[in-house]
C-alpha atoms as a PDB file:
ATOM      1  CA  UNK A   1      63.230-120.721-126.278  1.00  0.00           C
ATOM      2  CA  UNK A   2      62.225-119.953-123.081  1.00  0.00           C
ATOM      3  CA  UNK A   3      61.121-116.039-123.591  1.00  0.00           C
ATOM      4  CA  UNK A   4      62.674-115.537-120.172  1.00  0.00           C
ATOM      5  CA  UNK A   5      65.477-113.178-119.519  1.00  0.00           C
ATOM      6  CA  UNK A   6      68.348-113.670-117.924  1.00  0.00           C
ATOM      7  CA  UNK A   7      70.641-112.795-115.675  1.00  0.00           C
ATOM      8  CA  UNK A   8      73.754-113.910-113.641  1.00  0.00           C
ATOM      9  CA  UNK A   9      75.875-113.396-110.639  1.00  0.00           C
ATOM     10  CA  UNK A  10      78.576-114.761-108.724  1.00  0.00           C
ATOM     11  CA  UNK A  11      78.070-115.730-105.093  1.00  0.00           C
ATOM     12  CA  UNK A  12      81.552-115.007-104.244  1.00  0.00           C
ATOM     13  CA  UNK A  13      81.191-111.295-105.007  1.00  0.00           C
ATOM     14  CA  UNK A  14      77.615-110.626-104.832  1.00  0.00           C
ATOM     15  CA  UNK A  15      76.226-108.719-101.941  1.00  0.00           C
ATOM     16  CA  UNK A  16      72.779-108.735-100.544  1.00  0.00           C
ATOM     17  CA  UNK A  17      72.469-105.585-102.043  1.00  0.00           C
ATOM     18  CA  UNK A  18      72.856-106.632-105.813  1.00  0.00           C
ATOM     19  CA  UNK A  19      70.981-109.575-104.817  1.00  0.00           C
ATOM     20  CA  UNK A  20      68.097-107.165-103.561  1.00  0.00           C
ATOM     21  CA  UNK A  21      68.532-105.187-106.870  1.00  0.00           C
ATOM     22  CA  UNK A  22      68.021-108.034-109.416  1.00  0.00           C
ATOM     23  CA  UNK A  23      65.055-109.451-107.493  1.00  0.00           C
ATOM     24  CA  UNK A  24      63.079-105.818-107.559  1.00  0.00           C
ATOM     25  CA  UNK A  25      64.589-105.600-111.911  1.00  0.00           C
ATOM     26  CA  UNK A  26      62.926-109.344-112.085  1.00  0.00           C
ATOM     27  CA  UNK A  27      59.874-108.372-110.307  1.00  0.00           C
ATOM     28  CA  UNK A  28      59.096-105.225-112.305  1.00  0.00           C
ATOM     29  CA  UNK A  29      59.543-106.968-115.592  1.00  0.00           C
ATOM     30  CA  UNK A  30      57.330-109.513-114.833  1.00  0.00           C
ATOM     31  CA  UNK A  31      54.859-106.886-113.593  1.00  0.00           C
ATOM     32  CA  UNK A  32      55.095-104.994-116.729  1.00  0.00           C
ATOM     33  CA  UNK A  33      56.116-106.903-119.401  1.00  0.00           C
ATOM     34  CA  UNK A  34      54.856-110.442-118.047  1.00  0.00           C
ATOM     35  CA  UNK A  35      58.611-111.988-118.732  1.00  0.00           C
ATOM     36  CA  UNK A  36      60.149-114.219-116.025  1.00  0.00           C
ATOM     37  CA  UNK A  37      63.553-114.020-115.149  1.00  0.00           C
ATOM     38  CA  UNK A  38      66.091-116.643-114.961  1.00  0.00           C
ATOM     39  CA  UNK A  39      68.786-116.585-112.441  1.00  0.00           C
ATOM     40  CA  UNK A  40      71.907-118.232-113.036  1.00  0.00           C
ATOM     41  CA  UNK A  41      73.968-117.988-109.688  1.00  0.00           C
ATOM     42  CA  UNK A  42      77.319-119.194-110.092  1.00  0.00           C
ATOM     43  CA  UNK A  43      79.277-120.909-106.949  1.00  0.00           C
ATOM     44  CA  UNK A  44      75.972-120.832-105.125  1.00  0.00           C
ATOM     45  CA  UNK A  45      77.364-122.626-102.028  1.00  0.00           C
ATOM     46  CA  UNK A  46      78.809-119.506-101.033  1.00  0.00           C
ATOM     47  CA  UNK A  47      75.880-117.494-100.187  1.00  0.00           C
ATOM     48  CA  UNK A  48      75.912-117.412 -96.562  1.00  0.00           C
ATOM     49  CA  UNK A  49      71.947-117.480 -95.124  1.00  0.00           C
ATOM     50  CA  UNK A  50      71.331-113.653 -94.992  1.00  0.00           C
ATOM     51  CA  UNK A  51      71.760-114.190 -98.954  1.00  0.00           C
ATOM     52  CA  UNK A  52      69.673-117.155 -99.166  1.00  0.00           C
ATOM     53  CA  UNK A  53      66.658-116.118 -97.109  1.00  0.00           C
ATOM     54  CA  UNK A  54      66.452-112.958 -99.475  1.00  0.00           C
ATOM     55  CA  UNK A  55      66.444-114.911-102.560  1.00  0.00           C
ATOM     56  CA  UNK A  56      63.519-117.462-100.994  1.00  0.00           C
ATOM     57  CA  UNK A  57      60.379-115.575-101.290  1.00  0.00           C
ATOM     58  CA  UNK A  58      60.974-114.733-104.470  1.00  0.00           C
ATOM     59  CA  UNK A  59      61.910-118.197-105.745  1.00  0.00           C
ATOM     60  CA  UNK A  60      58.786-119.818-103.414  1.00  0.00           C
ATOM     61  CA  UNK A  61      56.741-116.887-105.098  1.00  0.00           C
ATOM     62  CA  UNK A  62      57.542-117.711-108.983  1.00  0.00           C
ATOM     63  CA  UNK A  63      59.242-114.460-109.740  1.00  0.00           C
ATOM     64  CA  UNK A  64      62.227-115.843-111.202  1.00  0.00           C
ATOM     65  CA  UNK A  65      63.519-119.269-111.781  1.00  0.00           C
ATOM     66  CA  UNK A  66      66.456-120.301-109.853  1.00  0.00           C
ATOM     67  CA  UNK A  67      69.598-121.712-111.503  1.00  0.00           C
ATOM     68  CA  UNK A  68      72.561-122.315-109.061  1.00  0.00           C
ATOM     69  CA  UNK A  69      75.993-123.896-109.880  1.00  0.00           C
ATOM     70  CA  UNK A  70      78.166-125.572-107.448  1.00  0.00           C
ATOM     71  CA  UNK A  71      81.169-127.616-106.886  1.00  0.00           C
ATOM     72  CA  UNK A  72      81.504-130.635-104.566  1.00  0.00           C
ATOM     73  CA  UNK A  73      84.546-131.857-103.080  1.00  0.00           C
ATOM     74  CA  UNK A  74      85.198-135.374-103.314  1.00  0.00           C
ATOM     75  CA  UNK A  75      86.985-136.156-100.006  1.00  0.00           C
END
């Protein structure tokens, strides 16, 4: 429904460089074909801040939309 694409990673084995990679794939695309990207990160609160601060231009900049999953712990 969305027309986006999509794409997904897990923070516990992602490294900056995959993270790097699927920002410049996400940018391209919506360079050349005009399609946004939506990026499903899976335990997100494992991304240490090297990770995050790559991801935030992009996400400030509207180049993909930012999906992140998480767990809480209850104690």
């Amino acid at each position: 429904h969305t027309c986006c694409r999509f794409r997904q990673l897990n923070a516990v084995s992602a490294g900056i460089k995959e993270v790097r990679e699927l920002l410049e794939e996400a940018r391209h695309a919506l360079e050349t074909d005009g399609q946004r990207t939506i990026l499903f990160i899976d335990e997100l609160h494992r991304f240490n801040r090297a990770q995050q601060d790559v991801l935030l231009p992009d996400v400030e900049e509207g180049h993909i939309i930012l999906i992140g999953a998480t767990t809480q712990n209850p104690f």
